[in-house]
Protein backbone atom coordinates (compact mmCIF):
# COMPACT_ATOMS: atom_id res chain seq x y z
CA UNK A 1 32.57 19.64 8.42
CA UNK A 2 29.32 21.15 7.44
CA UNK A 3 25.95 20.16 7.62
CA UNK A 4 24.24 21.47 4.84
CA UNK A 5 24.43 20.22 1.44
CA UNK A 6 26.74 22.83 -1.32
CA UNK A 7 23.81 23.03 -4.20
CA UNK A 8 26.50 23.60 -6.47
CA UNK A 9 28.79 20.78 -6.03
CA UNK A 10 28.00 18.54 -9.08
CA UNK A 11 29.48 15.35 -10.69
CA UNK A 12 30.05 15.26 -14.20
CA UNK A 13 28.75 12.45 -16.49
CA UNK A 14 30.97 11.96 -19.98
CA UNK A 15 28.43 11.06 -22.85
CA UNK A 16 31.00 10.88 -25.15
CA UNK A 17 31.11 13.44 -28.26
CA UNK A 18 31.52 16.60 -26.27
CA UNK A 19 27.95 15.75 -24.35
CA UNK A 20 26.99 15.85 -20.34
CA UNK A 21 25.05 15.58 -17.54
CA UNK A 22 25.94 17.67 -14.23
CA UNK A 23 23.96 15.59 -11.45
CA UNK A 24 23.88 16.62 -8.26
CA UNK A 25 26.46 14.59 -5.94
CA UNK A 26 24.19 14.70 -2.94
CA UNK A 27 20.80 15.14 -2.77
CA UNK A 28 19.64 17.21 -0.09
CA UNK A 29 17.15 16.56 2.65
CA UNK A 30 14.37 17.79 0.42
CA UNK A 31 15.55 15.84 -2.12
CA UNK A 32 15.32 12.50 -0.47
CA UNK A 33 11.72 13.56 1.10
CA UNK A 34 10.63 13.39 -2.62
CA UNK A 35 12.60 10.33 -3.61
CA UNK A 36 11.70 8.06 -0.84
CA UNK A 37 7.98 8.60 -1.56
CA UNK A 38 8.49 7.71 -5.26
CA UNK A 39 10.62 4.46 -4.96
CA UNK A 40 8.11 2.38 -3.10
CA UNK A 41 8.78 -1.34 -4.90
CA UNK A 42 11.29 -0.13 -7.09
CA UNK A 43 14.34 -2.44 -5.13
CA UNK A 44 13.82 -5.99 -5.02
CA UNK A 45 13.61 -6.96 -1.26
CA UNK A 46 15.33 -10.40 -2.24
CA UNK A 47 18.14 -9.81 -4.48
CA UNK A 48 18.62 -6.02 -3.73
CA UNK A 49 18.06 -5.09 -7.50
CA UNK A 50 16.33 -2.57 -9.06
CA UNK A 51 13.35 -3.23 -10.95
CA UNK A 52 13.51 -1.04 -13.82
CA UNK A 53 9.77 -1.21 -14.81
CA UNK A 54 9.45 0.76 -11.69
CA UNK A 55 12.42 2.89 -12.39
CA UNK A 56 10.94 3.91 -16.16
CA UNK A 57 7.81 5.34 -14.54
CA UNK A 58 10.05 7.36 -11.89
CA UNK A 59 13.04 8.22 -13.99
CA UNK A 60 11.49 11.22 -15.19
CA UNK A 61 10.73 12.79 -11.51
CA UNK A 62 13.77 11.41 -10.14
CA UNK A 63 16.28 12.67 -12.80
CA UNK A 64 14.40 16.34 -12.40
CA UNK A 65 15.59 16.06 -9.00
CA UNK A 66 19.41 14.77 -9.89
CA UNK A 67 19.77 16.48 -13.24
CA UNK A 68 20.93 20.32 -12.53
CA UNK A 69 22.88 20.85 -16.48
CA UNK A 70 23.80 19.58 -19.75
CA UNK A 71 24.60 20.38 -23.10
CA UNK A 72 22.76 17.24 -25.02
CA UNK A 73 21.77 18.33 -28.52
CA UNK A 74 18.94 17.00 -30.62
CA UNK A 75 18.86 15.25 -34.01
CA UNK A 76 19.25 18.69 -35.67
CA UNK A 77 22.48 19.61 -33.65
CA UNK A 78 20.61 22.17 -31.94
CA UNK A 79 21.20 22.31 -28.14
CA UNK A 80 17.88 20.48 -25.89
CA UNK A 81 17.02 22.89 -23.01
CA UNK A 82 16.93 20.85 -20.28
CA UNK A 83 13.29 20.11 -18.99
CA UNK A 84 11.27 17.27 -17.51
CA UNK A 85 9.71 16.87 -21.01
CA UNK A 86 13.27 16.99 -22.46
CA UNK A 87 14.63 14.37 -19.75
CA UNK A 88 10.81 12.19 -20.64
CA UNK A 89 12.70 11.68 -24.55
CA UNK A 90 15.96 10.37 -23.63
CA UNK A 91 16.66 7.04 -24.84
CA UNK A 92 17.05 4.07 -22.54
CA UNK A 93 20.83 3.66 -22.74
CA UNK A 94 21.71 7.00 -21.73
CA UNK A 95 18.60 7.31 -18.80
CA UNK A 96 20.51 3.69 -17.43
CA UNK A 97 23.80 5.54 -17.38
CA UNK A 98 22.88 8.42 -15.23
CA UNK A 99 20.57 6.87 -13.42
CA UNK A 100 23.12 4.38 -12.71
CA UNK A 101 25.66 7.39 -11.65
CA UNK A 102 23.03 9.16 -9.47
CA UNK A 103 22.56 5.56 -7.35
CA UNK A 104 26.22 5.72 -7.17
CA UNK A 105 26.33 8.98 -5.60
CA UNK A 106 23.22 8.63 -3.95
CA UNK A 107 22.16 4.67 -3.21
CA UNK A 108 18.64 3.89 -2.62
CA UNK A 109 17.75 2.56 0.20
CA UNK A 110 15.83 -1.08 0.21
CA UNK A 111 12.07 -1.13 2.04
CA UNK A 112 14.24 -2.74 4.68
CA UNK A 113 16.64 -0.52 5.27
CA UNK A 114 13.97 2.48 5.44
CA UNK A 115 11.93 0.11 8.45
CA UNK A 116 14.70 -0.21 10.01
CA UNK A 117 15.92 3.70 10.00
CA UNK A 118 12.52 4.31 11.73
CA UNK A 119 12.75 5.56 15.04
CA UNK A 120 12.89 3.00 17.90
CA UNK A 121 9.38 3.49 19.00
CA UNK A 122 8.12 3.04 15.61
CA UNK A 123 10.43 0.06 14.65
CA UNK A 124 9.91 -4.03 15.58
CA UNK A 125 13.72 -4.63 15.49
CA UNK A 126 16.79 -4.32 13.46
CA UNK A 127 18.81 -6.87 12.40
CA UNK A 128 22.46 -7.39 13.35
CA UNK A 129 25.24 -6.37 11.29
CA UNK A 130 22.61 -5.50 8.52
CA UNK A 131 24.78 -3.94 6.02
CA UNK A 132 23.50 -1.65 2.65
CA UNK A 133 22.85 -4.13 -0.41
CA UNK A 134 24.48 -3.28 -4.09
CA UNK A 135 21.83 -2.20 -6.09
CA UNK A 136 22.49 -3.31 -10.08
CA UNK A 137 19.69 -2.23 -12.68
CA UNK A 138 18.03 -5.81 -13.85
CA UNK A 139 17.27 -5.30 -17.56
């Protein structure tokens, strides 16, 4: 088993009509490093959902992170290069989708669940049997 994360090993999103998304299928520790300091309040501590206001003003960074190819074409048929500017004009349904398959592949972890990864001498306590929550997108 290795330990380091294959750059090229990407998941495939189906947009229908011949479109995609490649999205990475891990993120890397890097990756996380700049994730976990933009998701502050964006999962709902009590019902373990993601609060999408929150996820609108990070979608842009974090898909820049997941995003790695696609072949999405504009309103003139011409190919979009993929950018952060590009990713900024997608429309909600398709940001929900692959931000949806990027939690899949790589969950998010509650405020809890980051607390309690601390190390011991930096942690209160953890919680028995505390287990990873679903997160669902709440409209």
């Amino acid at each position: 088993m290795g330990h380091f994360v294959a750059q090229d090993d990407l998941h495939r999103i189906d947009l229908g009509d011949g479109e995609w998304v490649d999205i990475k299928r891990e993120f890397d520790t890097d990756d996380w490093i700049r994730v976990e300091g933009m998701i502050s309040g964006l999962v709902d501590e009590t019902t373990g959902q993601l609060r999408t206001g929150v996820l609108f003003r990070n979608a842009k960074a974090l898909l820049s992170i997941a995003i790695k190819a696609w072949n999405l074409l504009g309103a003139d048929g011409q190919a979009v290069p993929l950018s952060e500017e590009s990713i900024g004009r997608l429309n909600r349904e398709t940001l929900l989708k692959i931000s949806g398959a990027v939690n899949e592949l790589n969950p998010l972890r509650t405020e809890t669940e980051r607390k309690e990864s601390a190390p011991a001498s930096t942690r209160r306590s953890r919680r028995a049997g505390a287990s990873r929550k679903s997160l669902t997108v709440v409209p």
